[in-house]
Protein backbone atom coordinates (compact mmCIF):
# COMPACT_ATOMS: atom_id res chain seq x y z
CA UNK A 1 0.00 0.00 0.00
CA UNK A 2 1.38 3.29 -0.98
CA UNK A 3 -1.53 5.61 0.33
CA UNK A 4 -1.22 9.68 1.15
CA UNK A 5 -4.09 9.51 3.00
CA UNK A 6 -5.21 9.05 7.03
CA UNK A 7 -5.72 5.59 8.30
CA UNK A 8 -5.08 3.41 4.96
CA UNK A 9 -5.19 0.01 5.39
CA UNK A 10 -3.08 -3.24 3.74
CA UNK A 11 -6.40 -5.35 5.40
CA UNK A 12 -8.50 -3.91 7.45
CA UNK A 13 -10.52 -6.67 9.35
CA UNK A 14 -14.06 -7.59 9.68
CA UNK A 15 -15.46 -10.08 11.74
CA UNK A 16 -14.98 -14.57 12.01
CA UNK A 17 -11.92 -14.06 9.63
CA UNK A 18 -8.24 -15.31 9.58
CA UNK A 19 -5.65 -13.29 7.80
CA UNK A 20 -2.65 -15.22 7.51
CA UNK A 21 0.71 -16.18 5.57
CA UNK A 22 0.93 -12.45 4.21
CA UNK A 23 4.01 -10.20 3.41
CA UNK A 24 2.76 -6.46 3.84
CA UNK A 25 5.08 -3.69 2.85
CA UNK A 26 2.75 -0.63 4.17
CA UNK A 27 4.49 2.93 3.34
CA UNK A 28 2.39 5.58 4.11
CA UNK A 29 -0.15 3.43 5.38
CA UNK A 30 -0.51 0.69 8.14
CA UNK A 31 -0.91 -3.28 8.12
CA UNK A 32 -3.77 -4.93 9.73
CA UNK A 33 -6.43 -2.50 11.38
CA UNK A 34 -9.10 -3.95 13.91
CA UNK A 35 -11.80 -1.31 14.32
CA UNK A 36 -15.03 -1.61 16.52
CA UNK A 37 -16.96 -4.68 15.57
CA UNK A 38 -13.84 -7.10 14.56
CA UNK A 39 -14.32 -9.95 16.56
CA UNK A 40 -13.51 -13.94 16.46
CA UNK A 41 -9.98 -12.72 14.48
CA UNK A 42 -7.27 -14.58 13.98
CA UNK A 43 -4.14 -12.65 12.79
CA UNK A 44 -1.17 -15.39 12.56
CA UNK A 45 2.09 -15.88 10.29
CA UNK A 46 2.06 -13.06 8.14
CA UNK A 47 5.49 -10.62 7.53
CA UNK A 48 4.76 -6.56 8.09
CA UNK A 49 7.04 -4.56 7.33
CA UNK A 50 5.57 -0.73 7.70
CA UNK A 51 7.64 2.45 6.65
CA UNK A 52 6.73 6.04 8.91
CA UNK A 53 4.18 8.35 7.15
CA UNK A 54 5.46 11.87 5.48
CA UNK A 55 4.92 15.09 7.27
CA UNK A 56 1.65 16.89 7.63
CA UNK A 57 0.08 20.02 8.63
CA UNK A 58 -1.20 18.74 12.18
CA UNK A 59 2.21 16.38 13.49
CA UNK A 60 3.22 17.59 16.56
CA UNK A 61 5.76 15.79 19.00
CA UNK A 62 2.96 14.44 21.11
CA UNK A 63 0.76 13.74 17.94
CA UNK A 64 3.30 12.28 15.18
CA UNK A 65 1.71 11.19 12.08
CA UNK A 66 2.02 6.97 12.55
CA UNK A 67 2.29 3.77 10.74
CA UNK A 68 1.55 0.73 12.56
CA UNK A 69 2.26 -3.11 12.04
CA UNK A 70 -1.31 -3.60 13.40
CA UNK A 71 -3.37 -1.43 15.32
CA UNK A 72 -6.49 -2.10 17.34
CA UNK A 73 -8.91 0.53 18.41
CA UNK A 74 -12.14 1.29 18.71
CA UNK A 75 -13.34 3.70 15.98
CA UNK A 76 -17.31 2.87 14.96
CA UNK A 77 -19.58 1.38 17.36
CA UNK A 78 -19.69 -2.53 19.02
CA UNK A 79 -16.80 -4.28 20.69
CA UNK A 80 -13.58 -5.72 20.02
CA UNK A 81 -13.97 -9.55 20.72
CA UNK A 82 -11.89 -12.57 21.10
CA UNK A 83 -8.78 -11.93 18.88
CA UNK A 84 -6.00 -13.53 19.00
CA UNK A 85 -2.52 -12.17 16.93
CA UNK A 86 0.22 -14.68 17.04
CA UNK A 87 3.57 -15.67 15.21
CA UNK A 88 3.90 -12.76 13.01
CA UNK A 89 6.97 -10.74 12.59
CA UNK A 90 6.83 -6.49 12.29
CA UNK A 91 10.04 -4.60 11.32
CA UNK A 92 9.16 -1.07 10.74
CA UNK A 93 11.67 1.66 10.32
CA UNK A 94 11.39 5.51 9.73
CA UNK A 95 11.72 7.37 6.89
CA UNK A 96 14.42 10.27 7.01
CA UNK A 97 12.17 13.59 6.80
CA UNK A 98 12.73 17.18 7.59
CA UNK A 99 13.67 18.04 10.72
CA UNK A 100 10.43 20.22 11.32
CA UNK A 101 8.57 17.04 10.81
CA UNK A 102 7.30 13.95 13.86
CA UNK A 103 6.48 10.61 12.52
CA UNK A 104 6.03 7.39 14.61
CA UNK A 105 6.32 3.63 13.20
CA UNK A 106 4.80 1.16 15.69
CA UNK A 107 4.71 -2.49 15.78
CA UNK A 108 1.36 -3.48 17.54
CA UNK A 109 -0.36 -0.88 18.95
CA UNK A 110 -3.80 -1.43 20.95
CA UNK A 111 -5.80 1.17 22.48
CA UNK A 112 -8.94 2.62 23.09
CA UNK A 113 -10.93 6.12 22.37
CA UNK A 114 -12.22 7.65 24.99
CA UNK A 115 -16.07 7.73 24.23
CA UNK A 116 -18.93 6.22 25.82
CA UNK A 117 -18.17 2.54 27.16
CA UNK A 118 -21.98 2.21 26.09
CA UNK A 119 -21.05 2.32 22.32
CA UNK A 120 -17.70 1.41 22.75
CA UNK A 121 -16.39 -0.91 24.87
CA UNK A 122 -13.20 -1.87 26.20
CA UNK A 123 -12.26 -4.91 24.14
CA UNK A 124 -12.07 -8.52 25.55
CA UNK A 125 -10.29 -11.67 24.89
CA UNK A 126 -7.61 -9.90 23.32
CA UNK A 127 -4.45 -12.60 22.81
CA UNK A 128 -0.74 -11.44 21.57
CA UNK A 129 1.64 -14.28 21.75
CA UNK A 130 4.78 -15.41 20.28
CA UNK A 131 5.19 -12.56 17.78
CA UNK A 132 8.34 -10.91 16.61
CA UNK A 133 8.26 -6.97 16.92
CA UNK A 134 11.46 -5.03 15.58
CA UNK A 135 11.21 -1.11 15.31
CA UNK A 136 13.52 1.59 14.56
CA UNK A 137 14.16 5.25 14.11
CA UNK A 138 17.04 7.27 13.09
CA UNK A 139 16.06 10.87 14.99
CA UNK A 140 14.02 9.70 17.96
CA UNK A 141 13.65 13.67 18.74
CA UNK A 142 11.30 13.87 15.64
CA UNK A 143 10.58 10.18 14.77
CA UNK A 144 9.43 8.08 17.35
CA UNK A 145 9.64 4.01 17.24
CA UNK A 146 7.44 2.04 19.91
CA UNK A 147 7.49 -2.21 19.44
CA UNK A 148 3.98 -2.35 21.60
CA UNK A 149 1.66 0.33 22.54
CA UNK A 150 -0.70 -1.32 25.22
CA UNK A 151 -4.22 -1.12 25.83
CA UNK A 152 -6.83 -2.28 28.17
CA UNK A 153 -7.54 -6.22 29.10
CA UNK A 154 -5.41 -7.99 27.01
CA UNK A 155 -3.10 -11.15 27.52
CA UNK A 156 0.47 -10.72 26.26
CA UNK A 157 2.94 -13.53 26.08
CA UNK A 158 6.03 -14.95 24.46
CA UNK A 159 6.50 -11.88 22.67
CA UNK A 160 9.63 -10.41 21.53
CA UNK A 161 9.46 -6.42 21.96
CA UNK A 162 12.75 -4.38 20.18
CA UNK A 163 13.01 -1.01 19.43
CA UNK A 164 16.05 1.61 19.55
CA UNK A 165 13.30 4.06 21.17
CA UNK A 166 11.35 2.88 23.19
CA UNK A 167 9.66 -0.77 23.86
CA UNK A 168 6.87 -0.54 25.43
CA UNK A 169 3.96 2.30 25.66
CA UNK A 170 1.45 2.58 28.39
CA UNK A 171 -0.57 5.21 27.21
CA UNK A 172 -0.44 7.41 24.23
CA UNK A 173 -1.60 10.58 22.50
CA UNK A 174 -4.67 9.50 21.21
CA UNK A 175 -6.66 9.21 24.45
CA UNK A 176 -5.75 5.32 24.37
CA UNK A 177 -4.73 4.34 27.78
CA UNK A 178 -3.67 0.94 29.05
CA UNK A 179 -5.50 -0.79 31.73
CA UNK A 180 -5.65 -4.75 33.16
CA UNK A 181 -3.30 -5.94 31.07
CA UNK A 182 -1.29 -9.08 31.80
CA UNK A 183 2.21 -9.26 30.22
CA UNK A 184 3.96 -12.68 30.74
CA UNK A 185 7.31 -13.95 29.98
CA UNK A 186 7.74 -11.08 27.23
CA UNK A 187 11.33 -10.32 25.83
CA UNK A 188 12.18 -6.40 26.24
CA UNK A 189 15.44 -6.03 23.18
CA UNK A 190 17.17 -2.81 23.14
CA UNK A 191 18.43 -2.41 19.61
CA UNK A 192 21.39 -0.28 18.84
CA UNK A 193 21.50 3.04 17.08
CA UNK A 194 20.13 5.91 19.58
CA UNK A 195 20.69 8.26 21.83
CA UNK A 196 17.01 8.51 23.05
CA UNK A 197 15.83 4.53 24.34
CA UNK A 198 13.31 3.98 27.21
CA UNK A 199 12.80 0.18 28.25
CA UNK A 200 8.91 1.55 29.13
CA UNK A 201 7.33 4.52 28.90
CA UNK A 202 4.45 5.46 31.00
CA UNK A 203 3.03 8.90 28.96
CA UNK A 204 -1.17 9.83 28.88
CA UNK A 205 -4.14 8.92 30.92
CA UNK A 206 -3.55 6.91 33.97
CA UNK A 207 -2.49 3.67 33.15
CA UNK A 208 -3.51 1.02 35.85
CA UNK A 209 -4.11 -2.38 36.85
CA UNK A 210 -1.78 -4.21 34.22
CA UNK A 211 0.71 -7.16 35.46
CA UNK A 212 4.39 -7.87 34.20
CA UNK A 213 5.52 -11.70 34.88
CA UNK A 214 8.60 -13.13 33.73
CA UNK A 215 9.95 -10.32 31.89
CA UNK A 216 13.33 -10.79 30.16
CA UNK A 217 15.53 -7.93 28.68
CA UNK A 218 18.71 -8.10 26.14
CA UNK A 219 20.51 -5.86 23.87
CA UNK A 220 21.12 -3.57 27.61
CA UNK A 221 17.59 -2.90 28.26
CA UNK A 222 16.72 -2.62 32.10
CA UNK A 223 13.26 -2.53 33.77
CA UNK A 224 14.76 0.51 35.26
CA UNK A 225 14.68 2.50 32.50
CA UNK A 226 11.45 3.91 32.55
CA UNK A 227 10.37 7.31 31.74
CA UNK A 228 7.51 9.21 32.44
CA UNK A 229 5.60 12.09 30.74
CA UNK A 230 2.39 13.41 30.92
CA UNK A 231 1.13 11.29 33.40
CA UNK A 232 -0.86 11.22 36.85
CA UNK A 233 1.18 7.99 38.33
CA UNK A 234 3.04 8.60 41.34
CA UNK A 235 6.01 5.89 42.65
CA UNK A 236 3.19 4.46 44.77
CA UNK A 237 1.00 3.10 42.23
CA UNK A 238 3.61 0.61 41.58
CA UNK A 239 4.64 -2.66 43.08
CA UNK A 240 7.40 -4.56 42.84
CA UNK A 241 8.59 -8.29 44.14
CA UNK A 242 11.11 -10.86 43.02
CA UNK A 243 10.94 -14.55 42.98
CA UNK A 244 14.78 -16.16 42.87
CA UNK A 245 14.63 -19.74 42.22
CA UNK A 246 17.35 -21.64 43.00
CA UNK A 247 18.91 -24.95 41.95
């Protein structure tokens, strides 16, 4: 898909479909898109490969034009039900562009608009497992790269998670904001090639309730490494223990 336009889709999904054993080479444009109403999805085996958007009038740091792997989120009315996304691999990169412009290339991203629960729900049954996610950027000041933007009740595991920006995205600009997630036995890469890299990022809304198990990190991430903007969370909200096994 070579599109100039907002939101163009390689596939955008329906409902009681599988999309598999695909190579998508988005540029301007996104992958797979889930919108309100996609449920009993299956999104398995399939190559992305998405390229950032070009500049436009309304990119703004906060707000940079984006091109996702696959994306989730509720735009219509009805729910997002029992989906499960498994063994694909994403590598997205950003295009050089002007300095004056902010692009974003993200691997999964899954999040919610903040509208009436009534005529959109949080979505439920939501499965990511044993995918490959590798994103990068060249200027993270103007071009962002995020493997997995999360949103609300969804179980994520066996993933691997790489970016040279940052990993993983708790909230975001578009009123998305991630809540009761479950992330278990995840891999957290940091790829090499910038200054700017955040193992997680906790940004918009107030992001609560999710659950990291197991988590692994390589490449010189650290679960230290997290940086927050924007947000409401205070060092209380969180809670951390340790389980050493030994043999």
């Amino acid at each position: 898909t070579r599109i100039v336009a907002t939101n163009g889709f390689a596939i955008s999904v329906g409902s009681n479909a599988d999309v598999f054993s695909n190579t998508l080479q988005p540029f301007q444009g996104h992958g797979i898109g889930l919108g309100s109403g996609s449920n009993h999805v299956r999104i398995y085996d399939n190559l992305i490969e998405p390229r950032s958007w070009p500049c436009s009038e309304y990119a703004t740091y906060f707000y940079p034009n984006a091109s996702h792997g696959i994306r989730i989120k509720t735009y219509g009315s009805g729910n997002i039900h029992d989906v499960d996304i498994s063994n694909n691999r994403i590598i997205g990169r950003t295009i050089t562009v002007k300095s004056s412009c902010y692009t974003k290339i993200s691997g999964i991203t899954n999040y919610i608009i903040d509208s009436d629960p009534a005529v959109n729900p949080n979505p439920s049954n939501i499965s990511i497992h044993g995918n490959t996610v590798k994103v990068y950027t060249d200027d993270y000041r103007h071009q962002h790269a995020v493997a997995y933007t999360a949103g609300p009740n969804a179980d994520i595991s066996g993933n691997t998670f790489a970016s040279n920006h940052i990993v993983i995205d708790m909230s975001n600009a578009d009123d998305g904001v991630a809540l009761n997630s479950r992330m278990v036995s995840n891999t957290l890469e940091k790829l090499p090639g910038s200054d700017g890299f955040n193992t997680l990022r906790f940004g918009y809304g107030r992001p609560s309730g999710s659950t990291f198990v197991d988590t692994r990190v390589s490449g010189g991430a650290s679960l230290k490494d997290m940086l927050f903007t924007r947000t409401y969370l205070t060092p209380a909200d969180f809670n951390v223990s340790w389980l050493l096994t030994v043999k």
